[in-house]
N, C-alpha and C. Protein backbone atom coordinates (compact mmCIF):
# COMPACT_ATOMS: atom_id res chain seq x y z
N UNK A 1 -15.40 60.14 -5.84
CA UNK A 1 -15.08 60.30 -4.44
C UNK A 1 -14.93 61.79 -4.15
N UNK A 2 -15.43 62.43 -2.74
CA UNK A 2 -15.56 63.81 -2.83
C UNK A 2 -14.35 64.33 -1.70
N UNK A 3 -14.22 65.30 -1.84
CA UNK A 3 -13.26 65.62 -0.65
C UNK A 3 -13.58 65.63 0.60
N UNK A 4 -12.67 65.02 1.43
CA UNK A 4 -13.09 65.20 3.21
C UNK A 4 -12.23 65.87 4.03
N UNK A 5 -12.32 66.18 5.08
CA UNK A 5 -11.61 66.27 6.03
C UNK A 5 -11.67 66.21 7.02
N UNK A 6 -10.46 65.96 8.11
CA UNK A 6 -10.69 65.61 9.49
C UNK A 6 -9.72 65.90 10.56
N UNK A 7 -10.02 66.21 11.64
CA UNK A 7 -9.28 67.24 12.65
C UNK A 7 -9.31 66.30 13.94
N UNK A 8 -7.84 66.10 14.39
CA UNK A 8 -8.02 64.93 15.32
C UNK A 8 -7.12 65.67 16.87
N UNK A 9 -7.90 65.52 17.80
CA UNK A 9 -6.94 66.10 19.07
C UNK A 9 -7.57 65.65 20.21
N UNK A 10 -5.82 65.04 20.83
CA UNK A 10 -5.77 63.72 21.48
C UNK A 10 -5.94 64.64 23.34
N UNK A 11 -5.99 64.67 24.03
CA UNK A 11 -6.63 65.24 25.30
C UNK A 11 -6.22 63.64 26.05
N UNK A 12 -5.15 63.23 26.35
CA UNK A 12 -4.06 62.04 27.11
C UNK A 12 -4.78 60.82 25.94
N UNK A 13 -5.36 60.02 26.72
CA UNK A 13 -5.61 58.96 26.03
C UNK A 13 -6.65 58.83 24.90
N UNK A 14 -7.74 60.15 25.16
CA UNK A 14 -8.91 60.19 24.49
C UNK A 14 -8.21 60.91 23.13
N UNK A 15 -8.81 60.45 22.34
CA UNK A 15 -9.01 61.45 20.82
C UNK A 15 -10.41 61.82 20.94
N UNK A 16 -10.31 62.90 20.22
CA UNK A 16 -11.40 63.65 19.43
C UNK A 16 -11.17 63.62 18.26
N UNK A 17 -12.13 63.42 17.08
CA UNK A 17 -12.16 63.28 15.66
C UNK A 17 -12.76 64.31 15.00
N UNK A 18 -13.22 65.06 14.67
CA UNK A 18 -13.84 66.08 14.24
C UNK A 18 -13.65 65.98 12.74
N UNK A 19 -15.09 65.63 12.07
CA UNK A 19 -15.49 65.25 10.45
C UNK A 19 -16.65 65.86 9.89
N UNK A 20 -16.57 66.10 8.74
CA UNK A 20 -17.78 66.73 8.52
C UNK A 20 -19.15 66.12 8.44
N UNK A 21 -18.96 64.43 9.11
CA UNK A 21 -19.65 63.46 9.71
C UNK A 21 -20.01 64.18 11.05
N UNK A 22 -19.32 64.65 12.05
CA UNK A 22 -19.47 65.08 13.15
C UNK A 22 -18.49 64.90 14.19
N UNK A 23 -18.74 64.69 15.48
CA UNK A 23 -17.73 64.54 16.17
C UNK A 23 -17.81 62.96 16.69
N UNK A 24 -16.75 62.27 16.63
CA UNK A 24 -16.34 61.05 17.33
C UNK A 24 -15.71 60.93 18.43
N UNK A 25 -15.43 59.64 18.73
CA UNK A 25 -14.41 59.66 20.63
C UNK A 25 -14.03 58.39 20.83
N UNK A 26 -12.73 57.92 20.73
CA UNK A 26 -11.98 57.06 20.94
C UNK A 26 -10.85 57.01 22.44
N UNK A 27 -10.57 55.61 22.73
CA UNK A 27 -9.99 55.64 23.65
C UNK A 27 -9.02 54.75 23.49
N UNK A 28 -7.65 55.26 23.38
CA UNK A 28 -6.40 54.59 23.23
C UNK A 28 -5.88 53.60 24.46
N UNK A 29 -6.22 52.32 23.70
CA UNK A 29 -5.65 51.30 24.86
C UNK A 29 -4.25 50.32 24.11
N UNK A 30 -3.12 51.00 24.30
CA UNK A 30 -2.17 50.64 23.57
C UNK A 30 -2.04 50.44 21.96
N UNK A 31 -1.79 49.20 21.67
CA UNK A 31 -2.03 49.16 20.06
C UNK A 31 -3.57 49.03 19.66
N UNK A 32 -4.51 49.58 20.37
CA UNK A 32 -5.68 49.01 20.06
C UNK A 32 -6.38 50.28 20.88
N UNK A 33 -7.87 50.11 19.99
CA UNK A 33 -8.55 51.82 19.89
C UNK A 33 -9.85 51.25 20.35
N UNK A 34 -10.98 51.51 21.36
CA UNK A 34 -11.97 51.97 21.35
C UNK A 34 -13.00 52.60 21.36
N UNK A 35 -14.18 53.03 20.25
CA UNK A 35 -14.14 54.21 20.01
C UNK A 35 -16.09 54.11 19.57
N UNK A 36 -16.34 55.33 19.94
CA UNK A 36 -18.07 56.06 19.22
C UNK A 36 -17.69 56.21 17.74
N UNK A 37 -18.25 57.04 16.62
CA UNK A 37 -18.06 57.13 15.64
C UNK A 37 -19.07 58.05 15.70
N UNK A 38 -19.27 59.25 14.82
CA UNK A 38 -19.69 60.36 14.99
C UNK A 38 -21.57 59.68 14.65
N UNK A 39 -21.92 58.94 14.41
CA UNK A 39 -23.23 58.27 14.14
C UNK A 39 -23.47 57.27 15.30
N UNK A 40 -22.54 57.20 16.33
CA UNK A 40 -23.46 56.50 17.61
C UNK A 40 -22.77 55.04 17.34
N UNK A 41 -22.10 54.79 16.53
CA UNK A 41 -21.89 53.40 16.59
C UNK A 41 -20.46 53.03 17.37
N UNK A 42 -20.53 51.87 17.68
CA UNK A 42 -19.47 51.38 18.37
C UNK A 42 -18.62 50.76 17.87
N UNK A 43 -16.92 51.03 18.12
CA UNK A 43 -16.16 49.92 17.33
C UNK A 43 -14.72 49.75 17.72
N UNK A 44 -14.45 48.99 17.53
CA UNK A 44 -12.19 48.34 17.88
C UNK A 44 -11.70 48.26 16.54
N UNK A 45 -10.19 49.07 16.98
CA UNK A 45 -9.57 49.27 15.66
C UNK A 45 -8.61 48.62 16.66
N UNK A 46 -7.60 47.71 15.97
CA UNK A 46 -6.05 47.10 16.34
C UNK A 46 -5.20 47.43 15.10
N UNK A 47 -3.59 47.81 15.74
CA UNK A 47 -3.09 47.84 14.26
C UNK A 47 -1.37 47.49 14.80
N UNK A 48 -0.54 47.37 13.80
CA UNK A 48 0.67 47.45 14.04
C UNK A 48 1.47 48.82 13.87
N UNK A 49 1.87 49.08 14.94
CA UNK A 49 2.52 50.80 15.39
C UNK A 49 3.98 50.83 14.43
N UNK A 50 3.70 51.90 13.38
CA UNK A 50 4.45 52.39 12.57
C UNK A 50 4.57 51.93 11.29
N UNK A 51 3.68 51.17 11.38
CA UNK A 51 3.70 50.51 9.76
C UNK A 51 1.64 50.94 8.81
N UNK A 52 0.97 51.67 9.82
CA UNK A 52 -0.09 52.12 8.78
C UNK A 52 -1.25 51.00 8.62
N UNK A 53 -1.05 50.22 8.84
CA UNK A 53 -1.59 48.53 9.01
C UNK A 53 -2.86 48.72 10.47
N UNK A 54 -4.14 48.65 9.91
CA UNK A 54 -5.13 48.46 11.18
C UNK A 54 -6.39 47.75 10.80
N UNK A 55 -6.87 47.12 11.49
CA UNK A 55 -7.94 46.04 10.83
C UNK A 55 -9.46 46.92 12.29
N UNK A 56 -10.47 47.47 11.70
CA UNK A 56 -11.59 48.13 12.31
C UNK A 56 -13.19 47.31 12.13
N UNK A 57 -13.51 46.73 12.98
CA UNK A 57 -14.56 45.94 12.90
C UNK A 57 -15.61 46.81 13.89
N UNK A 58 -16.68 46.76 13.75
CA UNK A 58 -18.16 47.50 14.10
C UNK A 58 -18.50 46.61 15.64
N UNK A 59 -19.01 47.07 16.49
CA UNK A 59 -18.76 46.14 17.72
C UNK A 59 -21.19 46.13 18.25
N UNK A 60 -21.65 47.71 17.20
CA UNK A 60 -22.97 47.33 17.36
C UNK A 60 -23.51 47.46 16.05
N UNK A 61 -24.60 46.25 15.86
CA UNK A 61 -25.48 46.27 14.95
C UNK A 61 -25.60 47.05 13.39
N UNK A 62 -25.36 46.95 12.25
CA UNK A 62 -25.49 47.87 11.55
C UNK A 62 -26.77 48.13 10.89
N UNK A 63 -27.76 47.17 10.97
CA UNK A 63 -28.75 47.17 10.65
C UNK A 63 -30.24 47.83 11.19
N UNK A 64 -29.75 48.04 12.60
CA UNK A 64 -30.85 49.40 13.66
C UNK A 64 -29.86 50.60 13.47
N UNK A 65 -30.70 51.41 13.45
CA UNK A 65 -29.53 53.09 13.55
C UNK A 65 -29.53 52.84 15.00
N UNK A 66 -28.87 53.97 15.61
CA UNK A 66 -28.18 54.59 16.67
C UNK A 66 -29.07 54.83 17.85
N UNK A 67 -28.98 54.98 18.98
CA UNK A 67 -30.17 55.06 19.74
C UNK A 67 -29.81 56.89 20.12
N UNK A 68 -31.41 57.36 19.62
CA UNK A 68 -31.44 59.14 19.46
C UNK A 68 -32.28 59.53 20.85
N UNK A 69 -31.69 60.48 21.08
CA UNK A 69 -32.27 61.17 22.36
C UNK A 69 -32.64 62.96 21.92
N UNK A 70 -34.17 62.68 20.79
CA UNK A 70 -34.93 63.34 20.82
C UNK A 70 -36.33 63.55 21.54
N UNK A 71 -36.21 65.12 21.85
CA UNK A 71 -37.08 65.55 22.82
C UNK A 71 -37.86 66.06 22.00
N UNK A 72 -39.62 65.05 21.84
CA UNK A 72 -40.59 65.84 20.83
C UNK A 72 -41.54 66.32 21.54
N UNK A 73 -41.57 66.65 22.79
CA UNK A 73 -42.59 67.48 23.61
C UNK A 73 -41.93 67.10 25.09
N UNK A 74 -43.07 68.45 25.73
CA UNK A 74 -42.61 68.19 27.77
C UNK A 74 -42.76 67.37 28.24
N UNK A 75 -43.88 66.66 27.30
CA UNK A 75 -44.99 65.79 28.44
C UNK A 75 -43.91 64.59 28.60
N UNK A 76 -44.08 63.88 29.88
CA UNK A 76 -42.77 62.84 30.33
C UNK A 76 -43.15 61.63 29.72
N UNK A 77 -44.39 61.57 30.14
CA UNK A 77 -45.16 60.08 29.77
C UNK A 77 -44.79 59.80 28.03
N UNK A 78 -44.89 60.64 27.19
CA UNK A 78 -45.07 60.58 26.02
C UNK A 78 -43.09 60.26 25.73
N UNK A 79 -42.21 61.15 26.35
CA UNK A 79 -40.27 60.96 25.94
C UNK A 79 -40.46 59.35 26.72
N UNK A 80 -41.17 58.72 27.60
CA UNK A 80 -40.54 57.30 28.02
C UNK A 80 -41.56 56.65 26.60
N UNK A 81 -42.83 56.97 26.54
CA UNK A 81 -42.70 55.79 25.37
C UNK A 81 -42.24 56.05 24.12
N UNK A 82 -41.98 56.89 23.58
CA UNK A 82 -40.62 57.26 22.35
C UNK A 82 -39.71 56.88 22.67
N UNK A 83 -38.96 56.49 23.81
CA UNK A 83 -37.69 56.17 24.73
C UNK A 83 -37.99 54.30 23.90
N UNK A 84 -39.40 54.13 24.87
CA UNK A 84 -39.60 52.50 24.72
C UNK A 84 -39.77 52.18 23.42
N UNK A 85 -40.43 53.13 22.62
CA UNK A 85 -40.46 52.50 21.25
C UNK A 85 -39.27 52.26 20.16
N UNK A 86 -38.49 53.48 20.43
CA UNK A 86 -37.36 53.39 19.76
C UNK A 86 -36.20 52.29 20.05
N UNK A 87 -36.39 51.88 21.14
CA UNK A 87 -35.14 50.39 21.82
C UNK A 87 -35.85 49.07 21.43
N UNK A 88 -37.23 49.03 21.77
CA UNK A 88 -37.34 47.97 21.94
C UNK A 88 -38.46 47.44 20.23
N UNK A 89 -38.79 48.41 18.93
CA UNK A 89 -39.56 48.14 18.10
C UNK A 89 -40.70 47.61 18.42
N UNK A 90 -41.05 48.29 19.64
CA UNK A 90 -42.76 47.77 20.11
C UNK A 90 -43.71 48.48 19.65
N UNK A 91 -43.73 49.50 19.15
CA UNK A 91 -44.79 50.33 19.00
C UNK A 91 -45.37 50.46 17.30
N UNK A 92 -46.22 50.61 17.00
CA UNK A 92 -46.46 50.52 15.67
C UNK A 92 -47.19 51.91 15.36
């Protein structure tokens, strides 16, 4: 196991996570968290307040990555069907 670290600052309800994963964003709704994860994924953490205790389940897909908003040229026509290919696995 290698060393990590992580830098967390809360701005009212929002956190920021900062990992050498990248940056994440959660939103504190009482005992219970919803949140990005620095890879695009979605997820709810619930826990019991002061005892360390939280159960975190994945809320999209783990089996498609993340949906990426790369720009591989100007041309428009060409970012909507990279847009369409990447959501919908139509393109071969």
């Amino acid at each position: 196991m290698g060393l990590k670290w992580r830098k967390s600052m809360n701005i009212g309800p929002v956190r920021a996570n900062v990992s050498q994963s990248g940056v994440g964003w959660s939103i504190n709704l009482g005992v219970c968290r919803i949140g990005v994860n620095p890879r695009g994924r979605l997820y709810f953490s619930i826990g019991l307040p002061g005892t360390g205790l939280y159960y975190t389940t994945n809320l999209t897909d783990e089996r498609k990555p993340p949906p990426q908003s790369i720009v591989l040229c100007s041309r428009p026509n060409l970012i909507i069907k990279f847009f369409i290919c990447t959501r919908l696995d139509a393109c071969n």
